[in-house]
C-alpha atoms as a PDB file:
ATOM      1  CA  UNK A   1       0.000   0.000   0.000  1.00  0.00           C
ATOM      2  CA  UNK A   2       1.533   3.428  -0.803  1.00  0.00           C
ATOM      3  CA  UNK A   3       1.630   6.304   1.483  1.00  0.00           C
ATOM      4  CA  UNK A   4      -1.070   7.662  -0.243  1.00  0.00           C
ATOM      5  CA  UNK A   5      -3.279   4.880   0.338  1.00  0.00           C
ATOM      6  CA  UNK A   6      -2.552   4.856   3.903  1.00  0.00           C
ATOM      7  CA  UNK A   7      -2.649   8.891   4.402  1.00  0.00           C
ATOM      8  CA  UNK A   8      -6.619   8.533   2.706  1.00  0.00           C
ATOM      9  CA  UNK A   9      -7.355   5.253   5.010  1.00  0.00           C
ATOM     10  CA  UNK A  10      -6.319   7.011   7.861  1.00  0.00           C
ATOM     11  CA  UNK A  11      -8.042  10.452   6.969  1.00  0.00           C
ATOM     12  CA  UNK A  12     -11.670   8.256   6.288  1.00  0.00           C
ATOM     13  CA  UNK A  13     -11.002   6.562   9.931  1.00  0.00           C
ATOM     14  CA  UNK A  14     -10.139   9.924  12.285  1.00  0.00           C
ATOM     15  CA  UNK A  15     -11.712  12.625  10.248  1.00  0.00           C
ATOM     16  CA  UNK A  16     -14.631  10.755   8.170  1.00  0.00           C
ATOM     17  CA  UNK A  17     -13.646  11.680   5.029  1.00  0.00           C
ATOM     18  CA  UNK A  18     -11.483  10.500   2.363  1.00  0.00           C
ATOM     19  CA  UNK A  19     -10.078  11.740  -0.946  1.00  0.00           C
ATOM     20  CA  UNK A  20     -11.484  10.384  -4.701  1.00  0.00           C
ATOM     21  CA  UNK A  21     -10.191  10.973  -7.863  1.00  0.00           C
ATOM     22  CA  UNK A  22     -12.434  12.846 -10.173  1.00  0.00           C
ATOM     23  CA  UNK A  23     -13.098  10.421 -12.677  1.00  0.00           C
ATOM     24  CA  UNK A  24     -13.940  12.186 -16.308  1.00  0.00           C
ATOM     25  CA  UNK A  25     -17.471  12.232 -18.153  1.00  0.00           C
ATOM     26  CA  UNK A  26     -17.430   9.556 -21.079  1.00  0.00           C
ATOM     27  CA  UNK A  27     -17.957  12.116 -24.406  1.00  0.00           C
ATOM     28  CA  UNK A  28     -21.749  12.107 -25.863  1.00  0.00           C
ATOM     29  CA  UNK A  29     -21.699   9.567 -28.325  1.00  0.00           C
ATOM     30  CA  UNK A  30     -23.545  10.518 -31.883  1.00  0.00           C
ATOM     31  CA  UNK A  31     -27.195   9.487 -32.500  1.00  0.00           C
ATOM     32  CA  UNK A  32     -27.097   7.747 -35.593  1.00  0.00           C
ATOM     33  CA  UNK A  33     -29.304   5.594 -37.791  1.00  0.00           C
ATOM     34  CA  UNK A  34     -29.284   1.942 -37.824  1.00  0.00           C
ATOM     35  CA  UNK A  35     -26.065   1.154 -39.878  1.00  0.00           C
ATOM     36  CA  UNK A  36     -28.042  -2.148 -41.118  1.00  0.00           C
ATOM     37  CA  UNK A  37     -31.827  -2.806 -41.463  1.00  0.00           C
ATOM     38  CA  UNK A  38     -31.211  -5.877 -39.973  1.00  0.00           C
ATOM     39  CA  UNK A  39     -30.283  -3.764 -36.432  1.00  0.00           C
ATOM     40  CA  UNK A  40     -34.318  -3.643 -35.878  1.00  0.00           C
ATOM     41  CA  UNK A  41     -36.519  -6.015 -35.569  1.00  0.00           C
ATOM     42  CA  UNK A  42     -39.331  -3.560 -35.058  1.00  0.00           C
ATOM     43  CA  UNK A  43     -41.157  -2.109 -38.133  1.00  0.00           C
ATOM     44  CA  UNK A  44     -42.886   0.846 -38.225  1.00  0.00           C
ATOM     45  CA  UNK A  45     -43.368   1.432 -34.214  1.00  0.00           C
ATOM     46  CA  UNK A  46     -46.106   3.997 -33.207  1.00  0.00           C
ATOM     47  CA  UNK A  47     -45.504   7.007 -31.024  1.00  0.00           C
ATOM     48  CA  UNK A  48     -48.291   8.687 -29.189  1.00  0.00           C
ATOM     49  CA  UNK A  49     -46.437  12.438 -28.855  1.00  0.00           C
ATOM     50  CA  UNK A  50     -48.549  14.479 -26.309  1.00  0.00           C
ATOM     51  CA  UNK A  51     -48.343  16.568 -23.059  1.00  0.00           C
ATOM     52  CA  UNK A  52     -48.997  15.159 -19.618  1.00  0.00           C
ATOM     53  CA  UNK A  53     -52.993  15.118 -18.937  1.00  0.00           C
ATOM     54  CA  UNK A  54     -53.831  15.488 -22.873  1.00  0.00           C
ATOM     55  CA  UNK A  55     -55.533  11.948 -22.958  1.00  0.00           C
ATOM     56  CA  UNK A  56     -53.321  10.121 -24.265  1.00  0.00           C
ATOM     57  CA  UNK A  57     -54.003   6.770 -21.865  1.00  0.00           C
ATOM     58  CA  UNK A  58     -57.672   7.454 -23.046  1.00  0.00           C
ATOM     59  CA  UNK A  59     -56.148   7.043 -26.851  1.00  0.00           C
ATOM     60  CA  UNK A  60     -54.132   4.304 -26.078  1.00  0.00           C
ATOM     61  CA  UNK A  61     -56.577   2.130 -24.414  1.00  0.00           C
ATOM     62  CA  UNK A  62     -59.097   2.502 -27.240  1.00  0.00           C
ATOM     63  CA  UNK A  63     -55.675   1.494 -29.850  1.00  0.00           C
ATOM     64  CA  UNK A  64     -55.275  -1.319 -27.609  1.00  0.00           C
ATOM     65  CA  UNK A  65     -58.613  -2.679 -27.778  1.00  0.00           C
ATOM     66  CA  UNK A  66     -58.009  -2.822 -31.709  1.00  0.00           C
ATOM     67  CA  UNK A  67     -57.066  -6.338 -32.629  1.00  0.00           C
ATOM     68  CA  UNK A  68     -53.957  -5.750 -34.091  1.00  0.00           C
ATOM     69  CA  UNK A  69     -52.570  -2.939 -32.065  1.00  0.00           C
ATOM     70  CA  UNK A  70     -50.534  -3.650 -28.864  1.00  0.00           C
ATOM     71  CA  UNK A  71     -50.450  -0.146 -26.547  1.00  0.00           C
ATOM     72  CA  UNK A  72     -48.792  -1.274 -23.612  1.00  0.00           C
ATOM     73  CA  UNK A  73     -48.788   1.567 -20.093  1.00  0.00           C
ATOM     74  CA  UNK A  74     -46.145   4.047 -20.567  1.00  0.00           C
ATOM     75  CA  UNK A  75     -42.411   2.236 -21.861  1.00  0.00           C
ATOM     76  CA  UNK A  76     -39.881   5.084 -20.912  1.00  0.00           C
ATOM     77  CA  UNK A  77     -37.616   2.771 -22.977  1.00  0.00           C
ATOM     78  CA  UNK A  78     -35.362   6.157 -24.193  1.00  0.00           C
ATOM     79  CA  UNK A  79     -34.249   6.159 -20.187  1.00  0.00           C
ATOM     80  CA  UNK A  80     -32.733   2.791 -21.028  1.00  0.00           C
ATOM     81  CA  UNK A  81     -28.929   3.455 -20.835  1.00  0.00           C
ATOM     82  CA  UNK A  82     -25.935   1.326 -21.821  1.00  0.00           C
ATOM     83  CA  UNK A  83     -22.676   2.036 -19.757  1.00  0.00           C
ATOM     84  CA  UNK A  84     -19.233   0.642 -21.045  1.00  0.00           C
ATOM     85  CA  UNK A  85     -17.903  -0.953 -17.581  1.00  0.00           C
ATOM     86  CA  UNK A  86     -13.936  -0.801 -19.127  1.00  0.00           C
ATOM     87  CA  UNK A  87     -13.074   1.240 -21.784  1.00  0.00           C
ATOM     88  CA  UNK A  88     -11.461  -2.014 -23.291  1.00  0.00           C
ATOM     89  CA  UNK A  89     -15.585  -3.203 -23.187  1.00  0.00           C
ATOM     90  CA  UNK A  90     -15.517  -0.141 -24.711  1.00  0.00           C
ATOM     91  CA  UNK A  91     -13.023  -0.127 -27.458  1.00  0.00           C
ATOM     92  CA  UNK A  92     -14.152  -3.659 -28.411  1.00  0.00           C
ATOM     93  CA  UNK A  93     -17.612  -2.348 -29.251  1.00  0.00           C
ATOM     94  CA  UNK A  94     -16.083   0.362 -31.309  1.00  0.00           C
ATOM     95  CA  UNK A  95     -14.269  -2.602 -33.645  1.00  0.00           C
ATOM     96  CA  UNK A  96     -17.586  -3.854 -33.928  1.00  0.00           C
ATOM     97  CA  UNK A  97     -18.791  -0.267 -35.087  1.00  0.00           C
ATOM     98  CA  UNK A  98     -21.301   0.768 -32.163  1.00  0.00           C
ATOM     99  CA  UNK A  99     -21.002   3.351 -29.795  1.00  0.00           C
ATOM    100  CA  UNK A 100     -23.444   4.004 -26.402  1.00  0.00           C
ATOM    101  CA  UNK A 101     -26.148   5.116 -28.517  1.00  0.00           C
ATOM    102  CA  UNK A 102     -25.835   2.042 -30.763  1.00  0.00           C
ATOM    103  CA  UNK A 103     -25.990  -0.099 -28.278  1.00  0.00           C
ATOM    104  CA  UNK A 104     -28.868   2.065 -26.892  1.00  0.00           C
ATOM    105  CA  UNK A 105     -31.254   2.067 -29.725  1.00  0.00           C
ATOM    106  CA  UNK A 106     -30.520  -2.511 -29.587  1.00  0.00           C
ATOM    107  CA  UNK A 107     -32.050  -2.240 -26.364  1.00  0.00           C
ATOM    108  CA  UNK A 108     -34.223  -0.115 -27.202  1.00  0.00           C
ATOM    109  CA  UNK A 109     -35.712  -1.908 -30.012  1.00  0.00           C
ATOM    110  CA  UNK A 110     -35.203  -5.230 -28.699  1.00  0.00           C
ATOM    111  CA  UNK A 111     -37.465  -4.604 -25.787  1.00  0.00           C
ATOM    112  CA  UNK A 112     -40.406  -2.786 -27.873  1.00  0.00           C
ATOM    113  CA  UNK A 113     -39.941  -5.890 -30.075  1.00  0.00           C
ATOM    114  CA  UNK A 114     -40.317  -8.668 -27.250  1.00  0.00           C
ATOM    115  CA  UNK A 115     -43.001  -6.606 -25.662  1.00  0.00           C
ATOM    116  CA  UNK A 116     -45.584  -6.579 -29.238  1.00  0.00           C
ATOM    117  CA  UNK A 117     -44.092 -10.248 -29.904  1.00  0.00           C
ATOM    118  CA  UNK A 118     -45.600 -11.494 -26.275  1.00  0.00           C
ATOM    119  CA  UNK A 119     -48.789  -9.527 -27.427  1.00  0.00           C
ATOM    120  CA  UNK A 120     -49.548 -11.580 -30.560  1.00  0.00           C
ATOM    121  CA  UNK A 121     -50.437  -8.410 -32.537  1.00  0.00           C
ATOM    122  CA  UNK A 122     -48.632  -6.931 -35.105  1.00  0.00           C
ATOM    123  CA  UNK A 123     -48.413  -2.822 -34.159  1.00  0.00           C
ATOM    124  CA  UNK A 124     -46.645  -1.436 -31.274  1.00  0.00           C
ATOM    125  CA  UNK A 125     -47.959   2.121 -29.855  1.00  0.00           C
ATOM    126  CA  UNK A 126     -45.723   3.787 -26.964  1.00  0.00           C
ATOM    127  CA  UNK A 127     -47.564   6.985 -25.591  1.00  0.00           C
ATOM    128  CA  UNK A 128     -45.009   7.629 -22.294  1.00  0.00           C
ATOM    129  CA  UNK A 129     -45.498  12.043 -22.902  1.00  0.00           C
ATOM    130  CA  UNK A 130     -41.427  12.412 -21.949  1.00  0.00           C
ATOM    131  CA  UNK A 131     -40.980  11.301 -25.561  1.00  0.00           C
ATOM    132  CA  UNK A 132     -41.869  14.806 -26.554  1.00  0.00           C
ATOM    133  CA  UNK A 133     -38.516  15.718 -25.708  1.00  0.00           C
ATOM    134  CA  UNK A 134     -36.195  12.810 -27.721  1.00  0.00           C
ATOM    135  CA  UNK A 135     -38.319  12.671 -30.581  1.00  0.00           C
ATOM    136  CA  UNK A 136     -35.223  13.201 -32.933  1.00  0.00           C
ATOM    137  CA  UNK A 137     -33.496  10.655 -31.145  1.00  0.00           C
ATOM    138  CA  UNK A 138     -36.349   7.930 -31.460  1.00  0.00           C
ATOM    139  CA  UNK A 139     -37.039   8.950 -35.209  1.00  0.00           C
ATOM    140  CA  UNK A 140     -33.189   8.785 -35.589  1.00  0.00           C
ATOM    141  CA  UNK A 141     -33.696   4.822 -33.950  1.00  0.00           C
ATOM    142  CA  UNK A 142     -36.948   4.236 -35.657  1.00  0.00           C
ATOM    143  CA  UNK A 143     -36.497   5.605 -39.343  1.00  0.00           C
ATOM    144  CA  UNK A 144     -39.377   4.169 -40.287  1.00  0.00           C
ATOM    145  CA  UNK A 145     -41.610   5.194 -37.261  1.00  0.00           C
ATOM    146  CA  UNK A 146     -44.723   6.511 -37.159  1.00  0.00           C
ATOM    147  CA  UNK A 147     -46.282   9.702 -35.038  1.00  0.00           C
ATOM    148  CA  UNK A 148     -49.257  10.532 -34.049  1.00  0.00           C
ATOM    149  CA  UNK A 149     -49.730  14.111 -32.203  1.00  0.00           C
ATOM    150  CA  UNK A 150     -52.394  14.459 -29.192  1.00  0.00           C
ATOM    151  CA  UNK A 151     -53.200  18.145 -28.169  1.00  0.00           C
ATOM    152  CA  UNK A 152     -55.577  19.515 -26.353  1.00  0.00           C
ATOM    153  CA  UNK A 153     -56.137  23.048 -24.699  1.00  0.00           C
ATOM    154  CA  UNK A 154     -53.495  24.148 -22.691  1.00  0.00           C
ATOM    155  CA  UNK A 155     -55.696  25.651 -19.589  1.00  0.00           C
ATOM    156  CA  UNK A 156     -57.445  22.267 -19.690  1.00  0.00           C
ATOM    157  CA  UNK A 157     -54.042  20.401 -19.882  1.00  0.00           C
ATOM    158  CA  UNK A 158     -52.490  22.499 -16.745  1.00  0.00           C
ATOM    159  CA  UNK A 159     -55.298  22.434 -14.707  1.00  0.00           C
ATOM    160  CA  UNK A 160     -56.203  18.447 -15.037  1.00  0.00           C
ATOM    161  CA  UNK A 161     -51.462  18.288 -14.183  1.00  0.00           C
ATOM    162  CA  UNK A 162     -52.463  20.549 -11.116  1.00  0.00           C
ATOM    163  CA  UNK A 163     -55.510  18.528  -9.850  1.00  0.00           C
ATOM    164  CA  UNK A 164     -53.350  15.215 -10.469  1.00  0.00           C
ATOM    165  CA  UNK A 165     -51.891  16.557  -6.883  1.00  0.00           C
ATOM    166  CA  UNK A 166     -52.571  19.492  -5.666  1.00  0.00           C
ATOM    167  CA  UNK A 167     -50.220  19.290  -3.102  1.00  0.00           C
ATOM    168  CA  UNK A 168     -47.321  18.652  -5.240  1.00  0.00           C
ATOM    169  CA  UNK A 169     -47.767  21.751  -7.326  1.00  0.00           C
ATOM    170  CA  UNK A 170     -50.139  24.519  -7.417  1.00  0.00           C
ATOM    171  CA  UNK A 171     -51.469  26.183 -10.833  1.00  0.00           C
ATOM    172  CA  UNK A 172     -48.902  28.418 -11.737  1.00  0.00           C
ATOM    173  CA  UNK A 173     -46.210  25.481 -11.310  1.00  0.00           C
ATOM    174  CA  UNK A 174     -48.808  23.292 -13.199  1.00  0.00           C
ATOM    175  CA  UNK A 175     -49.035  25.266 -16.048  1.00  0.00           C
ATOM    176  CA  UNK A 176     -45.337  26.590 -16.001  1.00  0.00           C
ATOM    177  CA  UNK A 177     -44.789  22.621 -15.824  1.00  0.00           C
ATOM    178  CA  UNK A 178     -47.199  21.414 -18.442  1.00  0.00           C
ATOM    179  CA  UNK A 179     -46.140  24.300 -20.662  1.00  0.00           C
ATOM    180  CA  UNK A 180     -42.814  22.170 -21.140  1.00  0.00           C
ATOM    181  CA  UNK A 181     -44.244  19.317 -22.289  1.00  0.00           C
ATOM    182  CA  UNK A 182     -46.259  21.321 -24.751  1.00  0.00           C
ATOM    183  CA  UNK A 183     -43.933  23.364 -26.172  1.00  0.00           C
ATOM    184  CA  UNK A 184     -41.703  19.959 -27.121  1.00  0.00           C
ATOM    185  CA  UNK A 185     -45.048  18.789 -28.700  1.00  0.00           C
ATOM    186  CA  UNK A 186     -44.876  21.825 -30.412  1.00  0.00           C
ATOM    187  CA  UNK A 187     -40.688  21.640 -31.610  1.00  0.00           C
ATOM    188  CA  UNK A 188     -41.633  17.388 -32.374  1.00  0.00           C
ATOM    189  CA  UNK A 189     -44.545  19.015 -34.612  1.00  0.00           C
ATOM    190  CA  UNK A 190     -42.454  20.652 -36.844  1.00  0.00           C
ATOM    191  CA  UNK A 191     -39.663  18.478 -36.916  1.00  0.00           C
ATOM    192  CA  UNK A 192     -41.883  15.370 -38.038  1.00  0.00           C
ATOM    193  CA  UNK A 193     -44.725  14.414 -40.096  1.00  0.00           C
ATOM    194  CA  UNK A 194     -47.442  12.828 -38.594  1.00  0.00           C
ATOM    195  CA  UNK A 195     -51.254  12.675 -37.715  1.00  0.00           C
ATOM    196  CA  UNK A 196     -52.779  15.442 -35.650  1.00  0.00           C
ATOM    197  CA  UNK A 197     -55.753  14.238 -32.671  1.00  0.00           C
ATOM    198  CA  UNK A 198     -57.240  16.571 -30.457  1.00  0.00           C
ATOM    199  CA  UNK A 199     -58.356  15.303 -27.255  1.00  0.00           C
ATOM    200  CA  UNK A 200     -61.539  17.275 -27.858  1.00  0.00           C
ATOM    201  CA  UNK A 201     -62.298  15.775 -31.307  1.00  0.00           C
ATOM    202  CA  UNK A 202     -61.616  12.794 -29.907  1.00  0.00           C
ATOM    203  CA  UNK A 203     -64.388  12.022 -26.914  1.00  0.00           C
ATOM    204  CA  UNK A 204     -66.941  14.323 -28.782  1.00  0.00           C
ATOM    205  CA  UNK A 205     -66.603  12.037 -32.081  1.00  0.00           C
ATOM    206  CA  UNK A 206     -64.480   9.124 -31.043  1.00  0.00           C
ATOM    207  CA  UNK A 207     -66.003   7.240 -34.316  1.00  0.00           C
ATOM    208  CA  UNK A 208     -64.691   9.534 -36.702  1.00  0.00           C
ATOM    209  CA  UNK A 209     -61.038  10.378 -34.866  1.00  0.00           C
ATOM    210  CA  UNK A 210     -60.814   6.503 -34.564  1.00  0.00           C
ATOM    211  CA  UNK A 211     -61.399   6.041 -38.324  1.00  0.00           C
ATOM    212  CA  UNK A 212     -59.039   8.446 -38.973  1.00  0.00           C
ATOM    213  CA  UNK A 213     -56.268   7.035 -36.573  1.00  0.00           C
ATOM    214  CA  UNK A 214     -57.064   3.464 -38.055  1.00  0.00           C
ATOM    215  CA  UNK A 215     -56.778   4.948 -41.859  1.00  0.00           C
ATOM    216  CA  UNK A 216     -53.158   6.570 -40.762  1.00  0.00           C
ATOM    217  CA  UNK A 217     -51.958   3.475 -39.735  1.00  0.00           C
ATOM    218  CA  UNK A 218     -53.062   1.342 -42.611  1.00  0.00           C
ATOM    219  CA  UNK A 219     -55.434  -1.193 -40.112  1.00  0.00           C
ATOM    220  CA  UNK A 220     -59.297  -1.896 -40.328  1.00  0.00           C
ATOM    221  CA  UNK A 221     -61.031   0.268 -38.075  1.00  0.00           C
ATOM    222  CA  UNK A 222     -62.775  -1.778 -35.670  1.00  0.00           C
ATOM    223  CA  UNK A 223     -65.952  -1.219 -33.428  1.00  0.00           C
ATOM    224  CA  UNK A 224     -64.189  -2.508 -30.067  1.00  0.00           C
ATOM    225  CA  UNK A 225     -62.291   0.855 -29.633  1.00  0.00           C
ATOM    226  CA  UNK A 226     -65.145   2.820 -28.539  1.00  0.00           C
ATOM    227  CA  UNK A 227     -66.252   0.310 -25.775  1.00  0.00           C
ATOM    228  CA  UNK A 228     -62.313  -0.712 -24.599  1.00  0.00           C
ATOM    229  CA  UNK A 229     -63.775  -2.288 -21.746  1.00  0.00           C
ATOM    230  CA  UNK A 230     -61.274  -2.468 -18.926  1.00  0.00           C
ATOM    231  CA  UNK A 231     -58.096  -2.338 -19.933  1.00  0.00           C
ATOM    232  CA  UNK A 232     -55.541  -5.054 -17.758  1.00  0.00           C
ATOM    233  CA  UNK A 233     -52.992  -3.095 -18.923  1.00  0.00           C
ATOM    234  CA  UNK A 234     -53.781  -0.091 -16.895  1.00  0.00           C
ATOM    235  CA  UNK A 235     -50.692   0.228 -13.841  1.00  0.00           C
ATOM    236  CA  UNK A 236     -51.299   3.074 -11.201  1.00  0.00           C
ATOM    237  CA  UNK A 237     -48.313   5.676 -11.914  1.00  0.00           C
ATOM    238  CA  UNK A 238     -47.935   4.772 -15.473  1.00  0.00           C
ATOM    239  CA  UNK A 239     -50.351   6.932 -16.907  1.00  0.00           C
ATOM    240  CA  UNK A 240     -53.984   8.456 -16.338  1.00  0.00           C
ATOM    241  CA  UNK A 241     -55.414   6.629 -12.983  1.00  0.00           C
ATOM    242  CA  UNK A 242     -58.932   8.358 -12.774  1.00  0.00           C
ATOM    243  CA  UNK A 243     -62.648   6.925 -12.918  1.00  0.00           C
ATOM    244  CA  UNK A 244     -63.180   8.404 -16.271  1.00  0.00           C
ATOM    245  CA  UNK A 245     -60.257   5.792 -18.058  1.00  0.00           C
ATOM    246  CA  UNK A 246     -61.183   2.983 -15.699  1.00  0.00           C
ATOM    247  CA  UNK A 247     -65.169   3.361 -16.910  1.00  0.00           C
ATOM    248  CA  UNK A 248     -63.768   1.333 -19.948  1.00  0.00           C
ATOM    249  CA  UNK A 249     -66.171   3.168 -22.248  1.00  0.00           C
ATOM    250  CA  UNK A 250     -65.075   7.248 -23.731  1.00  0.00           C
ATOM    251  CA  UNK A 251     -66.367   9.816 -21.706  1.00  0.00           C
ATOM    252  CA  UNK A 252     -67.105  13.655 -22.472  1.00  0.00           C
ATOM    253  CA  UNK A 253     -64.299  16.503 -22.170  1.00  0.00           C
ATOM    254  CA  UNK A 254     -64.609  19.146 -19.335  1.00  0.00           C
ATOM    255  CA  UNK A 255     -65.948  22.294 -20.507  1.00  0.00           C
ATOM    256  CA  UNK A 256     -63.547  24.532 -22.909  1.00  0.00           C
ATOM    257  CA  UNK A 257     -62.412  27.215 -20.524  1.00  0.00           C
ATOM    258  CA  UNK A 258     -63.424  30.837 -21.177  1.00  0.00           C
ATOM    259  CA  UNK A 259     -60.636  32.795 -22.686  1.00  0.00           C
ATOM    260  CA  UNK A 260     -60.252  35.222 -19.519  1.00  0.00           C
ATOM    261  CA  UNK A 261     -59.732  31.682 -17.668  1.00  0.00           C
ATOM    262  CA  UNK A 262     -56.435  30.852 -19.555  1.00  0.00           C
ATOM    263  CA  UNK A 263     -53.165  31.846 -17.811  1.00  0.00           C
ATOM    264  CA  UNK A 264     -51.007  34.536 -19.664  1.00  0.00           C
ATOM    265  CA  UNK A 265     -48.318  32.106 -19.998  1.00  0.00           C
ATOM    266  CA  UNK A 266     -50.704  29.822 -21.918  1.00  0.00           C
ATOM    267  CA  UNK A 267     -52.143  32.018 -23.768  1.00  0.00           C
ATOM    268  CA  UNK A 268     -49.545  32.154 -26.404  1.00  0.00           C
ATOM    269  CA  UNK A 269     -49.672  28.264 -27.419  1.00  0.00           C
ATOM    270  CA  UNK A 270     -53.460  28.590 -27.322  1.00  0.00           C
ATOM    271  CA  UNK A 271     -52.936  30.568 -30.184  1.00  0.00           C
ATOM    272  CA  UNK A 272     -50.928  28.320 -31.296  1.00  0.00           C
ATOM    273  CA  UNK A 273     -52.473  25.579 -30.983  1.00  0.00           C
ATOM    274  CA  UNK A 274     -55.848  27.046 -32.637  1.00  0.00           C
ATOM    275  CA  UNK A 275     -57.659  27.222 -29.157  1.00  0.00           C
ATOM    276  CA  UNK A 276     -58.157  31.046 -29.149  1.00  0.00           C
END
């Protein structure tokens, strides 16, 4: 043992604490493309792209109710992270041609895969609303994925996030919170083509935005989505939790508020948004 072994055992014994070296911050690795099709295994996966408390586990249970569309509670699979243990793990994976965010979007992929193959059905949606804010990175994984965009109004959305707990946040956190979300909705929007729902549209005609849906992704439209019964899929604090969901049939929208009800800071992507 060197002396400086023994000087930092001795400091951690009499004085409770102990040097560490600093160790460095691996580089950001490039998002890139699958360098092979054969890299994915899933084809054409479906991404809900919404804010929190737009409806999107209302969508999703009606998609899963559709015989051939698996829409699983929220995935989070993009916080899935690969960590090179050596950098000789490391270097070998580089010979190989991947780097962390190769590796990243295998897992990734392979676990989206497993999940629709256990399903028996042959579409995969994912509606967890933090994917708002990697949707390059998942359309970078997923060429070949498809979006579909859920809005609804933005006083509605931040004051269903503030009533989710009250005690957590109050309404100007809510909205200042939920504003977040929306505005990456927004960026995801532009940067992406895709099909555009509104949560409105959507429990006053849930026929026609279903139809619609089903004719985007290139699947029958079937009658079961409108009655989705009660979904098994439903897990407390992986999406929407209330009565309304759990009723297993679609149930109406609150009332749009009155303009001189919407926050200033919403007021902006209400306009945006076609809401004002």
């Amino acid at each position: 043992m060197t002396w400086q072994h023994k000087f930092n055992e001795a400091l951690g014994k009499y004085a409770g604490v102990q040097f560490s070296r600093v160790r460095k911050a691996a580089p950001e690795s490039p998002a890139r493309p699958p360098a092979d099709p054969a890299d994915r295994l899933l084809r054409e996966p479906v991404f809900i792209l919404s804010p929190v408390r737009s409806g999107s586990t209302l969508l999703r249970s009606m998609l899963d109710a559709h015989s051939l569309i698996h829409a699983p509670h929220e995935l989070h699979v993009r916080r899935l992270a690969v960590e090179f243990g050596t950098s000789l793990a490391e270097r070998s994976m580089a010979a190989l041609g991947h780097n962390r965010c190769d590796l990243e979007h295998l897992l990734w992929d392979r676990v989206l895969h497993r999940e629709l193959v256990r399903s028996g059905k042959r579409h995969i949606v994912d509606k967890t609303p933090a994917n708002a804010f990697a949707y390059q990175r998942i359309a970078t994984c997923w060429p070949d994925a498809r979006f579909i965009f859920l809005l609804r109004h933005p006083a509605s959305i931040a004051a269903s996030w503030h009533e989710a707990d009250p005690d957590k946040r109050d309404r100007e956190q809510a909205a200042a919170d939920a504003l977040r979300y929306m505005k990456a909705v927004q960026r995801a929007r532009k940067g992406l083509t895709g099909l555009t729902v509104r949560y409105e549209d959507l429990t006053a005609d849930p026929e026609r935005e279903t139809r619609s849906i089903c004719e985007f992704l290139s699947v029958p439209w079937e009658r079961e989505m409108l009655t989705y019964g009660r979904p098994d899929v439903l897990k407390k604090g992986l999406g929407d939790w209330q009565d309304k969901i759990r009723s297993g049939s679609v149930q109406p929208g609150r009332d749009l508020p009155a303009p001189e009800e919407v926050p200033e800071t919403l007021q902006a992507m209400c306009r945006s948004w076609g809401y004002s």
